[in-house]
Protein backbone atom coordinates (compact mmCIF):
# COMPACT_ATOMS: atom_id res chain seq x y z
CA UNK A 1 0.00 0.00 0.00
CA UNK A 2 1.68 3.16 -1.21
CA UNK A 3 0.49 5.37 1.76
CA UNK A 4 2.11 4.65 4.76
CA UNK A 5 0.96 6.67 7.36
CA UNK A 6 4.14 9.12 6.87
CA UNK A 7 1.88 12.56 5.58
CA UNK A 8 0.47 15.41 7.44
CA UNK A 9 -2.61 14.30 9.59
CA UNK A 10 -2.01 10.55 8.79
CA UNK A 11 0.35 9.73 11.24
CA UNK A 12 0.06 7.15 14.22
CA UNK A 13 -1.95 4.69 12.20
CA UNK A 14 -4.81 6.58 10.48
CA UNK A 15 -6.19 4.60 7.50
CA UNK A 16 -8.41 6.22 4.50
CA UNK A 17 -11.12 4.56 4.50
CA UNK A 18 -14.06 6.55 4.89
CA UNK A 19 -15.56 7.29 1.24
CA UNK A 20 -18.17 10.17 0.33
CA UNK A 21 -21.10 8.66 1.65
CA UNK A 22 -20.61 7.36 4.55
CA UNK A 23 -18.40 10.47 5.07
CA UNK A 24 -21.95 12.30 4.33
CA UNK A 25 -24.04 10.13 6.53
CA UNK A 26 -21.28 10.79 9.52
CA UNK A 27 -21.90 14.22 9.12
CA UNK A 28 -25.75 14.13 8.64
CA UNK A 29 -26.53 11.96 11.70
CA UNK A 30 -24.34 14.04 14.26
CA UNK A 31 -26.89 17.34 12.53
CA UNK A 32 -30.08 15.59 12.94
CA UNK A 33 -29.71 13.37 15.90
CA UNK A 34 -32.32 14.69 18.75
CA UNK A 35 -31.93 17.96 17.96
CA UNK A 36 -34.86 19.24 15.84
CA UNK A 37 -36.93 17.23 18.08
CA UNK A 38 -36.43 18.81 21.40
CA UNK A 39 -35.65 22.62 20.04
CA UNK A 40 -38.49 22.90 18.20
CA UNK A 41 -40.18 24.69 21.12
CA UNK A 42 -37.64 26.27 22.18
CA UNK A 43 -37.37 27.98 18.89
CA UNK A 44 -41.17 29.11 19.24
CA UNK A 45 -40.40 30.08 22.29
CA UNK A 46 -37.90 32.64 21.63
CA UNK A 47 -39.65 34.04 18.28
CA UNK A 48 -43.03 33.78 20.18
CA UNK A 49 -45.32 32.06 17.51
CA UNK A 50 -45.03 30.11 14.07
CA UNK A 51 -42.69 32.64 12.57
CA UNK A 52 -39.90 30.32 14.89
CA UNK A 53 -39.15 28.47 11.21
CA UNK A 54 -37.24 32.29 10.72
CA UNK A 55 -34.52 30.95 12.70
CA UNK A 56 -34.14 27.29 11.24
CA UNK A 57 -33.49 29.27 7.78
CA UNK A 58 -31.43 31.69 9.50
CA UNK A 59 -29.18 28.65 10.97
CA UNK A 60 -29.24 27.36 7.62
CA UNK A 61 -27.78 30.23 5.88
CA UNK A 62 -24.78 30.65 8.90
CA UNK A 63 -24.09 26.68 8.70
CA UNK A 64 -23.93 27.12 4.78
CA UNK A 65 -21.76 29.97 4.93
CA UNK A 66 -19.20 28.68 7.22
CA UNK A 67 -19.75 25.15 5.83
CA UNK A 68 -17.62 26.40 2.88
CA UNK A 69 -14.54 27.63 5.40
CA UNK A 70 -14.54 24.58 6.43
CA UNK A 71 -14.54 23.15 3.25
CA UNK A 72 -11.97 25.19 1.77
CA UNK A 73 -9.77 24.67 4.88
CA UNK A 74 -10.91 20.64 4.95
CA UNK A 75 -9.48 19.80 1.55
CA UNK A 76 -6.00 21.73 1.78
CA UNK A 77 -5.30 20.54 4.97
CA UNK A 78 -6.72 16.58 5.77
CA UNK A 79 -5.48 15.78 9.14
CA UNK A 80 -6.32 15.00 12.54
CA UNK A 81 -8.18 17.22 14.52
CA UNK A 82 -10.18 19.64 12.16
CA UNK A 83 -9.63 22.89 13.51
CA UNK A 84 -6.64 22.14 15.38
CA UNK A 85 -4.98 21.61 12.21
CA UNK A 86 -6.33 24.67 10.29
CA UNK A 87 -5.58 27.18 13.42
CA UNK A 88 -1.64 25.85 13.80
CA UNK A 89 -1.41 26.70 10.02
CA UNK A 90 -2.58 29.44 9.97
CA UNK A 91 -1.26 31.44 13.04
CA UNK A 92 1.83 29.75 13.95
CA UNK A 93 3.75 32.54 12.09
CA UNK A 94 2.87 35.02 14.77
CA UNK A 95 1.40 33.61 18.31
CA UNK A 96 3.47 30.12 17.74
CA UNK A 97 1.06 27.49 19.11
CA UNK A 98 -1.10 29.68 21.08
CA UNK A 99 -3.71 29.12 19.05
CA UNK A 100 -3.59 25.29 18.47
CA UNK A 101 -3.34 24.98 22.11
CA UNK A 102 -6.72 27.16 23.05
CA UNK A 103 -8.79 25.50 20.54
CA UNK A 104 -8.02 21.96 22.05
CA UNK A 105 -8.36 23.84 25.54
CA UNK A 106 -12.13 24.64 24.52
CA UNK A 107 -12.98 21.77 22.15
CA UNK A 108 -12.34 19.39 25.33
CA UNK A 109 -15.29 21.16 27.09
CA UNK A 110 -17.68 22.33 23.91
CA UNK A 111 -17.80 19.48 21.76
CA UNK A 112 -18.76 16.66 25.01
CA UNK A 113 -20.91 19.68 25.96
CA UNK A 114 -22.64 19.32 22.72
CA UNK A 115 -23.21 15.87 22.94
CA UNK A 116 -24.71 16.08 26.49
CA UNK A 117 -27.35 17.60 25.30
CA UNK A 118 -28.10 14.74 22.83
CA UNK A 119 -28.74 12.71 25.78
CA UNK A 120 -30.83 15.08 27.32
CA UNK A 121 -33.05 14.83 24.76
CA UNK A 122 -32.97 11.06 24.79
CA UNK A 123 -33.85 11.23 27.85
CA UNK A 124 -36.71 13.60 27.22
CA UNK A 125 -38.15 11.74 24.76
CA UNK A 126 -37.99 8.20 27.06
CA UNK A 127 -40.20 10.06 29.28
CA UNK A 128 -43.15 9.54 26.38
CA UNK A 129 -42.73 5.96 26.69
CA UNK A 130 -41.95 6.08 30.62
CA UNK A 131 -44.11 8.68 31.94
CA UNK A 132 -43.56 7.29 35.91
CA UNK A 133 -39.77 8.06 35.09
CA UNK A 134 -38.50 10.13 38.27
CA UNK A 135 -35.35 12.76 37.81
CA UNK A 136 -33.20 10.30 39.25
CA UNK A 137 -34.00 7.33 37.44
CA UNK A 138 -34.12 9.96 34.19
CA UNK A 139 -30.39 10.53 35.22
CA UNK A 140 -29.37 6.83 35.75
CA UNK A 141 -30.62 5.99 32.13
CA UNK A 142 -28.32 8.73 30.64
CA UNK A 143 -25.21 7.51 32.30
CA UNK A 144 -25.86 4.27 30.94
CA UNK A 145 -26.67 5.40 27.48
CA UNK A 146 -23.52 7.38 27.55
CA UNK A 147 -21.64 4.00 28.45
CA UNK A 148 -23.07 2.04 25.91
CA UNK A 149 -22.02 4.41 23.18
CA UNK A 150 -18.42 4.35 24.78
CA UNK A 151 -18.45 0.82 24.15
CA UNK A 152 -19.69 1.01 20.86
CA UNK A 153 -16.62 3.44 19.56
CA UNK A 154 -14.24 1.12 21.19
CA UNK A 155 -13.55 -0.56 18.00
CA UNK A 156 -12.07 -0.08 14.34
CA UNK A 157 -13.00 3.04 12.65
CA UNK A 158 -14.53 1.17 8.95
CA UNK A 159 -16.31 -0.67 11.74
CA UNK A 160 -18.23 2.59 13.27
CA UNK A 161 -18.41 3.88 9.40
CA UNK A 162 -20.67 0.96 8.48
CA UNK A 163 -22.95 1.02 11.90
CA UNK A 164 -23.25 5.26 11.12
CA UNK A 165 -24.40 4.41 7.79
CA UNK A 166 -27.10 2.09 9.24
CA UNK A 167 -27.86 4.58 11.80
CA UNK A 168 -28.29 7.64 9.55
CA UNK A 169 -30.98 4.82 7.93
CA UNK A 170 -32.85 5.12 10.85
CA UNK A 171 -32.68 8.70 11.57
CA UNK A 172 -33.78 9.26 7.96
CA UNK A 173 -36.51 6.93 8.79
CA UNK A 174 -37.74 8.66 11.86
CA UNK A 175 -37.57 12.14 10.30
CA UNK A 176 -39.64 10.93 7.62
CA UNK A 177 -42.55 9.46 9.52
CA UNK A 178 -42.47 12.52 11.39
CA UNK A 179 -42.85 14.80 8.24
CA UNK A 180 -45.76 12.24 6.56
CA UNK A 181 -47.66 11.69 10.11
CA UNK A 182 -47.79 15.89 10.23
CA UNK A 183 -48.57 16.65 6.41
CA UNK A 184 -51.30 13.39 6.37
CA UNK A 185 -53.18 16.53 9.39
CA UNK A 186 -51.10 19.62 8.29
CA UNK A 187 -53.75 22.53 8.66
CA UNK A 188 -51.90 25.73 6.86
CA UNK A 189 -53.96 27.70 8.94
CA UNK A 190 -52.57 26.81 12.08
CA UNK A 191 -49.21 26.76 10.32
CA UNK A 192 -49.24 30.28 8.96
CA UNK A 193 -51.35 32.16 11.44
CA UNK A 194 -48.86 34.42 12.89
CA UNK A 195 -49.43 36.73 16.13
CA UNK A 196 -50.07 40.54 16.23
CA UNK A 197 -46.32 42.04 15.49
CA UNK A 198 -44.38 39.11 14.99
CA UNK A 199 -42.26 40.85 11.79
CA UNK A 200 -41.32 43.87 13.01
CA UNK A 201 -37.45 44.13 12.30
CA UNK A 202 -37.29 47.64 13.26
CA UNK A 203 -37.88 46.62 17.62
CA UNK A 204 -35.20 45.56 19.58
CA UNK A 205 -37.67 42.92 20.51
CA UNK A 206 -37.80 41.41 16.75
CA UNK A 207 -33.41 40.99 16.70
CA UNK A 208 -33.51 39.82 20.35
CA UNK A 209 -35.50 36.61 19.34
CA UNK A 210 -34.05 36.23 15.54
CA UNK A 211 -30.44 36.17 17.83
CA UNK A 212 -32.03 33.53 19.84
CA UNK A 213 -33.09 31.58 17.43
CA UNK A 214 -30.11 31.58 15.32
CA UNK A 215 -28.34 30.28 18.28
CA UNK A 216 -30.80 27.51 18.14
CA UNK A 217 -30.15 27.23 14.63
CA UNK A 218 -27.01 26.97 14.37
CA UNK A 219 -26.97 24.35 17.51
CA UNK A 220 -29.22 22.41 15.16
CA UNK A 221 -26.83 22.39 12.21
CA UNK A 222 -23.65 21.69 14.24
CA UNK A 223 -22.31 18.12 13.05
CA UNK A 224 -21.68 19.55 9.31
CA UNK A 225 -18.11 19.62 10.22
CA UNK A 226 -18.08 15.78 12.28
CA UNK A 227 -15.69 14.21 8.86
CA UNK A 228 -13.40 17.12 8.94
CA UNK A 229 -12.12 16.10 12.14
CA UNK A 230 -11.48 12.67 10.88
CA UNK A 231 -9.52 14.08 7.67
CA UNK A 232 -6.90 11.73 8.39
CA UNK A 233 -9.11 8.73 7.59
CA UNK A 234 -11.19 10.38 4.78
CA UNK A 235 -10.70 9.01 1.07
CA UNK A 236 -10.00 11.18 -1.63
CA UNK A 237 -10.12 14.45 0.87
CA UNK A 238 -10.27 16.92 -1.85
CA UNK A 239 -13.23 15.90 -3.46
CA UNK A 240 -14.90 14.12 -0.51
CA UNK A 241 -14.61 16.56 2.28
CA UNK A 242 -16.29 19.47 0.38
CA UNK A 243 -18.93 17.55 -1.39
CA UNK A 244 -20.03 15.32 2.30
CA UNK A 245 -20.04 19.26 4.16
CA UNK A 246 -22.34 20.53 1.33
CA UNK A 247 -24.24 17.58 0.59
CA UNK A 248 -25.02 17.06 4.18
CA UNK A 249 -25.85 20.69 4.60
CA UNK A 250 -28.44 20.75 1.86
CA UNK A 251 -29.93 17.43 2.78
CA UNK A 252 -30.50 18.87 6.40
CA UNK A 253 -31.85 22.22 5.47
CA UNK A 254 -34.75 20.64 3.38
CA UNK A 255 -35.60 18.15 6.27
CA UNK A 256 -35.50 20.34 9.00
CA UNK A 257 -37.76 23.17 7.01
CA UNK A 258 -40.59 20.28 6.45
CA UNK A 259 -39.99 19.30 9.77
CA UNK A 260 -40.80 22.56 11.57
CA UNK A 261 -43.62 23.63 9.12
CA UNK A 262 -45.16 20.29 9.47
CA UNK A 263 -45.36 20.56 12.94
CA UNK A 264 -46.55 23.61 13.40
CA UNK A 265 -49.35 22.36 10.81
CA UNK A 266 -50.66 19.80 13.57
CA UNK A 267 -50.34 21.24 17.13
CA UNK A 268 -50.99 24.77 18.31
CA UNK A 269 -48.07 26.82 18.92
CA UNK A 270 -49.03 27.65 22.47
CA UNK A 271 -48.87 24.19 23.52
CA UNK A 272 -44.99 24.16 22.85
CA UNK A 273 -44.99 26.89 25.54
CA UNK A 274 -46.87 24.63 28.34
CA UNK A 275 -43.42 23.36 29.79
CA UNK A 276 -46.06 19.97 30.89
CA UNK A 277 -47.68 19.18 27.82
CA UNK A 278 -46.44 16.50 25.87
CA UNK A 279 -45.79 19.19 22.90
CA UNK A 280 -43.07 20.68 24.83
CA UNK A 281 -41.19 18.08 25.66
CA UNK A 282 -41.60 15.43 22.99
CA UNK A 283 -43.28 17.71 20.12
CA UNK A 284 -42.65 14.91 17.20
CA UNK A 285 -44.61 12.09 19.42
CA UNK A 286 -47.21 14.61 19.92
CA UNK A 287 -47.50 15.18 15.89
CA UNK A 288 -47.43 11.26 15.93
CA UNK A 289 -50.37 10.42 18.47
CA UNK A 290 -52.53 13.19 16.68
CA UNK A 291 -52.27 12.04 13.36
CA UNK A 292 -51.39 8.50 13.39
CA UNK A 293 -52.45 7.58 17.39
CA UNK A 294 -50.24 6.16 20.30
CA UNK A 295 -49.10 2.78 18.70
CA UNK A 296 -47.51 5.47 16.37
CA UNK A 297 -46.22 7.86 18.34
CA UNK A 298 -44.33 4.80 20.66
CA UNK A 299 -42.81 3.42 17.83
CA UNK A 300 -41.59 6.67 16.13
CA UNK A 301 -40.16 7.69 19.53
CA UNK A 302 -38.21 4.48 19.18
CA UNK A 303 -36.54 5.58 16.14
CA UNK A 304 -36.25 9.10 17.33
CA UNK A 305 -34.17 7.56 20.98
CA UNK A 306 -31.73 5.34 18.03
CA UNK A 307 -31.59 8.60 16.65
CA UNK A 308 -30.34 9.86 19.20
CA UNK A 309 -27.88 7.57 20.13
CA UNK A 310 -26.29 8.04 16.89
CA UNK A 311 -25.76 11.63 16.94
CA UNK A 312 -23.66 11.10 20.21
CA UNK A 313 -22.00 8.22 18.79
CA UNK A 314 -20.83 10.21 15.71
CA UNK A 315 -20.01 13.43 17.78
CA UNK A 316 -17.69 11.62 19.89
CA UNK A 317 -16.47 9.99 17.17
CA UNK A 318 -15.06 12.78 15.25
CA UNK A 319 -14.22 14.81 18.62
CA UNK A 320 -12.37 12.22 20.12
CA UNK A 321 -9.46 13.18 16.79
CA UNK A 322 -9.16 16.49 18.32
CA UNK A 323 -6.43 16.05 20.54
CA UNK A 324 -4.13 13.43 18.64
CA UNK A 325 -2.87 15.45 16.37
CA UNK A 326 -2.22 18.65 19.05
CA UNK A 327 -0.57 15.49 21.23
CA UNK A 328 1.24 14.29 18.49
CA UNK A 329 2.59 17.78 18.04
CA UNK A 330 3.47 18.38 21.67
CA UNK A 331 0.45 20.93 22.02
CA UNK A 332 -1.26 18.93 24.47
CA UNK A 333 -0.92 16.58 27.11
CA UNK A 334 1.12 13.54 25.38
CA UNK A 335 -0.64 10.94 26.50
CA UNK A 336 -3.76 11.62 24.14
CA UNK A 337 -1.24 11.03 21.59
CA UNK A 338 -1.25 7.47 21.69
CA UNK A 339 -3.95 5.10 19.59
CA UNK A 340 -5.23 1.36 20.42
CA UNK A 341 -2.61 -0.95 19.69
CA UNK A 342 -5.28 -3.10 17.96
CA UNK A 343 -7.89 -0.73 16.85
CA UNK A 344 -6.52 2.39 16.15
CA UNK A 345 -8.15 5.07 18.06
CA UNK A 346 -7.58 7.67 20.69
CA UNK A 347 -8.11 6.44 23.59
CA UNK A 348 -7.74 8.71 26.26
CA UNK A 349 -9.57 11.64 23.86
CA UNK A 350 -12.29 9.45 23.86
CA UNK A 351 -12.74 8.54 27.40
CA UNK A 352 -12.41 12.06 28.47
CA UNK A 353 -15.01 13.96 26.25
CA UNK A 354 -17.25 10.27 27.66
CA UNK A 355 -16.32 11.43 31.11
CA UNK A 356 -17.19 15.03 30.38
CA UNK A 357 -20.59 14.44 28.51
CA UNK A 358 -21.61 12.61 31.79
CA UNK A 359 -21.15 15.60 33.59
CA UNK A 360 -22.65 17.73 30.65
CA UNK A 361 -25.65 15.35 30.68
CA UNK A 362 -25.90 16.09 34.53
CA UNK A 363 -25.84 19.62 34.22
CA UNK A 364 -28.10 19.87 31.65
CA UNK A 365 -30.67 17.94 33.27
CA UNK A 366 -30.74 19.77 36.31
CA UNK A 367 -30.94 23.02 34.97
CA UNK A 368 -31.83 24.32 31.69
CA UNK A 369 -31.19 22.84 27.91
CA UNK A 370 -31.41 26.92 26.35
CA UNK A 371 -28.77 27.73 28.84
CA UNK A 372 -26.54 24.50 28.17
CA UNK A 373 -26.61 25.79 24.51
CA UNK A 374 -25.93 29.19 24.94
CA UNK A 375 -22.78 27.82 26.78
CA UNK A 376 -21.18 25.62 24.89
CA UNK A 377 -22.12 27.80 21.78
CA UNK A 378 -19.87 30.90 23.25
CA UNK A 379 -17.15 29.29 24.18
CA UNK A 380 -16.91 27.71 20.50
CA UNK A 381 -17.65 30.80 18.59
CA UNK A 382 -14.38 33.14 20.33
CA UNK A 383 -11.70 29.82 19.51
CA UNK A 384 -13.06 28.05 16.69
CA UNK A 385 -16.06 29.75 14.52
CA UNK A 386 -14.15 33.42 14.36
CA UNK A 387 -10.73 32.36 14.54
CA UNK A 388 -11.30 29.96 11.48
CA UNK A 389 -12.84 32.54 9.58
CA UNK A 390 -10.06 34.55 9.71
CA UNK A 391 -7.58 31.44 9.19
CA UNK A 392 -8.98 31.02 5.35
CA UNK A 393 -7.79 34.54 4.77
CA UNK A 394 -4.16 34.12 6.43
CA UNK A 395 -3.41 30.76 4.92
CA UNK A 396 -4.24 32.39 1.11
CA UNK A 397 -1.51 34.86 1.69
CA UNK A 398 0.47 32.29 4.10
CA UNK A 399 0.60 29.67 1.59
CA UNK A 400 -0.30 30.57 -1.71
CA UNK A 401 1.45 27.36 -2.87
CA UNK A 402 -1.03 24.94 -0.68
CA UNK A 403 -2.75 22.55 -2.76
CA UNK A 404 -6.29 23.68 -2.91
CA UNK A 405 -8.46 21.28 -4.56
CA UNK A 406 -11.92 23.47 -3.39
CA UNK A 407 -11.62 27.38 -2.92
CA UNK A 408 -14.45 28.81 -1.45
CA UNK A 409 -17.07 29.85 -3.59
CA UNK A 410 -17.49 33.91 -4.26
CA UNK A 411 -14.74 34.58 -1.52
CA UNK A 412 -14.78 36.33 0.65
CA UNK A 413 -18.10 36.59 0.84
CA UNK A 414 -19.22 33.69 3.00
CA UNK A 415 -16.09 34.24 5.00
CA UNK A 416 -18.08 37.41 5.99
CA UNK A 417 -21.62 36.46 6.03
CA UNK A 418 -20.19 33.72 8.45
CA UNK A 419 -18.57 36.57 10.55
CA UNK A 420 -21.46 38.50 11.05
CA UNK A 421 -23.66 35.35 11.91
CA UNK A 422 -21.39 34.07 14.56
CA UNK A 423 -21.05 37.76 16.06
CA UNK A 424 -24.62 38.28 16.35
CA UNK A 425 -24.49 34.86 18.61
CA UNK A 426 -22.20 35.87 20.58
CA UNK A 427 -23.11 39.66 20.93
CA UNK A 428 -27.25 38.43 22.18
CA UNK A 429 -25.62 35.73 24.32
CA UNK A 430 -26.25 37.47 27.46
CA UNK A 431 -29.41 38.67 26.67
CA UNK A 432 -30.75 35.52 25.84
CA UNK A 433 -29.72 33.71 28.70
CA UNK A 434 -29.82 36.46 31.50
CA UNK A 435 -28.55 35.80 34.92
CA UNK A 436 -26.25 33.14 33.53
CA UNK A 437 -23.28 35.35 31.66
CA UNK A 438 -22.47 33.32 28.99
CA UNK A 439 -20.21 35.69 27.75
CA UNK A 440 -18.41 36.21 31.03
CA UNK A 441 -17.99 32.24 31.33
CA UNK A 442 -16.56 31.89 27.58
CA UNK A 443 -14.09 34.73 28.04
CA UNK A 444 -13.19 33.23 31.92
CA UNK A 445 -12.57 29.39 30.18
CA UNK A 446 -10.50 31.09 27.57
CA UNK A 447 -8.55 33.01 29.97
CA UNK A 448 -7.80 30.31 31.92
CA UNK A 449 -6.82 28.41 28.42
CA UNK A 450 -4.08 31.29 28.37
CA UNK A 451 -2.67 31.20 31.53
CA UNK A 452 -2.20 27.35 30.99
CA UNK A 453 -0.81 27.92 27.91
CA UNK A 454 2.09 30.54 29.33
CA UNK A 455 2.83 28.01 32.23
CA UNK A 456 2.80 25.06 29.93
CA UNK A 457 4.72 26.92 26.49
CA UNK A 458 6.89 27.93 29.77
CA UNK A 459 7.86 24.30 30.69
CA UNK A 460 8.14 23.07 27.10
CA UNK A 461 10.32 25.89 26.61
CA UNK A 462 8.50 26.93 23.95
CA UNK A 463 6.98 30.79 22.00
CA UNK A 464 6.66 32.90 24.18
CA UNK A 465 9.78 31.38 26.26
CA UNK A 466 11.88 29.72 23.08
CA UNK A 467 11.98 29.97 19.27
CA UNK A 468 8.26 29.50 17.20
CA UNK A 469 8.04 26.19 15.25
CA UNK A 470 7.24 27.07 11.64
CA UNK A 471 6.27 23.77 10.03
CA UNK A 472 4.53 24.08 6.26
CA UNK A 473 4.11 20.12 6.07
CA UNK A 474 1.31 20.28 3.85
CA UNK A 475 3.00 22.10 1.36
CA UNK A 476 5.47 19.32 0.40
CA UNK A 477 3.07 16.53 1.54
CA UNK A 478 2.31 13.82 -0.79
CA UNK A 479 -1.27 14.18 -2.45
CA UNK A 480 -3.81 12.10 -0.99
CA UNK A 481 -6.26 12.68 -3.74
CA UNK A 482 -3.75 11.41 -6.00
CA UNK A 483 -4.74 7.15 -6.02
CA UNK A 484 -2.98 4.37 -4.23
CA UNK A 485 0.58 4.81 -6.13
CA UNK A 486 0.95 8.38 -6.04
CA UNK A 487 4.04 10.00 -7.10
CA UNK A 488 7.28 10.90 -4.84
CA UNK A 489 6.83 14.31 -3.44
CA UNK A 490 10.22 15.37 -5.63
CA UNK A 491 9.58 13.54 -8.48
CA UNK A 492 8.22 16.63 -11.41
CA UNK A 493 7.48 20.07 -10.41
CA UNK A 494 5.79 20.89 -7.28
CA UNK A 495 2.09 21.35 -6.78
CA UNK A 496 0.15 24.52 -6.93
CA UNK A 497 3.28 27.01 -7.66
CA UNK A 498 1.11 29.45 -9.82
CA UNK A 499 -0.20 32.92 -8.40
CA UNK A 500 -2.16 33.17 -5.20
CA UNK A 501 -5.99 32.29 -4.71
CA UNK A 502 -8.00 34.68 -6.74
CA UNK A 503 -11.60 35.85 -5.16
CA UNK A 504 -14.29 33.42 -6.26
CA UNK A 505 -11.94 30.26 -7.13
CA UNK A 506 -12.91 27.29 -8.50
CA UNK A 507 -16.73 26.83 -8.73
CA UNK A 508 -16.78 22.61 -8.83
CA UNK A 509 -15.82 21.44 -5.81
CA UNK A 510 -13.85 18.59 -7.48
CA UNK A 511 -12.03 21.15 -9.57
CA UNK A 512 -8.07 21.30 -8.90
CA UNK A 513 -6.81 24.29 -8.13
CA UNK A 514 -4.75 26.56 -10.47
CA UNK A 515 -1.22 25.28 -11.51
């Protein structure tokens, strides 16, 4: 086999095996999952009445936008870790690994966070089926749902790529039984009968809700980035990472718009608000027992709690990467740079974010699922969503000789409809979730990520306290788009040595970039 593990990203035992599909389906079952199910009245709640599908179009737009930095950023650079890769790139040249080092910091609390609130809603939705279930029995359940999945990772990766594949079968399935039970009673009426006021972009009011509810949004759509962080064992990066972010964008955008229409087509908005009506906290068996009855609705929330499980299982899956390659690098602690002698995967990342979406889970069921969201969603957007923006930009003028298979469609402009997005989330964050200071807590956790970074760059005797470590792998790296016998990375003239990026790029995904 001509690639042996020796590239960028590969290292340690990381196999490409993961092809466009299942690469799609990984990223399509950590966006569904349990999400659209329980924040369906929470996104009423914020917007106040129907008009609450604003914000799933609103995430849409933010996921699509930044969907393509990631893409961009996904195909040059296909290794380990996702962001972790594309922030050491990018900023080593001036803040050495600073920035590497505070995105692992924060992706070890936001992405476990993330999941936790998966299994809240599994739990949520249990209660349907097992309406004598007390809080502590509620919270026993979790923990052992959060085991199971554990168990379930704990094996080869093509392994977990063929059981998400079957999963994302069954989340498709539930979805769509969902959508049929609510359009077999959709009343437009009830659908499209909006309060007194409810478009009225000019109040303070109006952008305090649409803020909300793009948080919500975007929470929704989160998972559109699960393969990048496995770039290291994704086939034919170049062409699949781009077309499985799209792809699985698209595909979630259409469900989740017949989802939330269809819903709102079968049971009154103001039954979402009633925090112990069925509506609130299982809205999809609701739709289910009206339209099809309660043999339904039970065996729909089956396939709703799988589709939950799934979601987790692919979010951890995909997080777990995050720290190898920062290990591997001596950016983190270097025992998470080690992989399963047998099955080839991180093992302590893995039991770590496990450990911390138990206590995520645990927090999140004894106190609010809005707040939990608001949380974990600041403390990404400061480290990962704005800093990557910006990365795009830097590596173009960085390294204009990086093989670029997919530039970013009409550049920069989703680079900046992105910005904006993620700033509006963050600037409402207080707002929406007052008395909690989500905003305070983000900029607290990344503070602390600094002063662990001087005290840690200080013992490795690293920037600020010794010389920065300038490493352009990827720019001599052998091409892993290139087949199973690609060439010698000095055999012929090197890749990509033409002029810089030009604004709009390439337009096929697929398309090389310029010579």
């Amino acid at each position: 086999m001509a690639d042996t593990g020796q590239e960028p990203g590969h290292r340690g035992g990381f196999v490409r095996r993961i092809g466009l599909f299942q690469a799609t389906a990984i990223n399509m079952s950590q966006m569904c999952g349990i999400g659209p199910f329980v924040t369906i009245p929470l996104m009423v709640t914020v917007f106040g009445g129907p008009q609450a599908v604003i914000g799933f179009v609103a995430g849409a737009l933010l996921a699509l936008a930044d969907g393509l930095v990631w893409a961009e950023l996904g195909a040059s650079l296909p290794g380990a870790g996702g962001s972790y890769v594309y922030l050491r790139q990018a900023f080593q040249y001036r803040t050495g690994k600073l920035m590497p080092f505070l995105f692992v910091w924060t992706a070890m609390l936001f992405i476990p966070l993330g999941m936790s609130t998966g299994i809240v809603g599994f739990v949520q939705y249990l209660g349907y089926l097992w309406p004598g279930m007390g809080q502590t029995a509620g919270d026993l359940v979790g923990v052992a749902v959060i085991a199971v999945i554990l168990a379930a990772l704990w094996r080869r990766v093509e392994n977990i790529a063929k059981l998400t594949v079957v999963l994302w079968a069954v989340m498709i399935a539930s979805v769509v039984l969902v959508i049929l039970a609510a359009f077999t009673h959709f009343s437009p009426h009830r659908a499209f009968t909006y309060p007194a006021h409810a478009f009225e972009p000019a109040t303070g009011h109006f952008w305090l809700g649409f803020a909300g509810g793009l948080t919500i949004g975007i929470y929704d759509y989160l998972g559109y980035n699960t393969a990048a962080y496995m770039g290291a064992e994704i086939k034919n990066p170049g062409r699949t990472m781009p077309r499985a972010i799209i792809y699985s964008i698209l595909g979630i955008m259409a469900i989740y718009l017949l989802l939330q229409i269809g819903t709102l087509g079968v049971v009154d908005w103001p039954q979402m608000l009633d925090e112990n009506s069925t509506a609130h906290s299982s809205v999809a068996s609701a739709v289910l027992e009206t339209a099809w009855g309660k043999g339904a609705a039970r065996t729909v929330t089956v396939l709703i709690l799988v589709t939950a499980v799934a979601s987790v299982l692919t979010g951890l899956l995909g997080g777990s990467r995050v720290p190898y390659d920062a290990a591997r690098d001596k950016v983190f602690f270097r025992s998470f740079g080690s992989l399963h002698p047998r099955h080839h995967f991180p093992v302590l990342g893995l039991a770590s974010m496990g450990a911390i979406t138990v206590v995520g889970f645990l927090i999140g069921r004894h106190t609010d699922l809005t707040t939990l969201i608001q949380l974990l969603t600041t403390v990404m957007v400061i480290v990962q969503a704005l800093a990557q923006v910006a990365a795009v930009t830097v590596l173009r003028r960085r390294q204009p000789r990086l093989r670029r298979p997919y530039r970013m469609w009409l550049y920069p402009l989703p680079s900046l409809v992105a910005l904006a997005g993620w700033l509006v989330i963050y600037g409402y964050a207080d707002r929406n979730s007052p008395g909690h200071h989500p905003i305070e807590w983000s900029l607290a956790w990344v503070g602390a990520g600094c002063v662990a970074f001087v005290l840690w760059s200080a013992y490795e005797r690293v920037w600020p306290f010794g010389p920065k470590e300038i490493s352009e792998e990827y720019l001599t790296a052998p091409d892993p788009d290139a087949g199973p016998e690609p060439e010698e990375p000095d055999a012929g003239p090197e890749p990509d040595t033409g002029p810089g990026p030009v604004p709009g790029g390439d337009t096929d995904p697929a398309a090389p970039a310029p010579a």
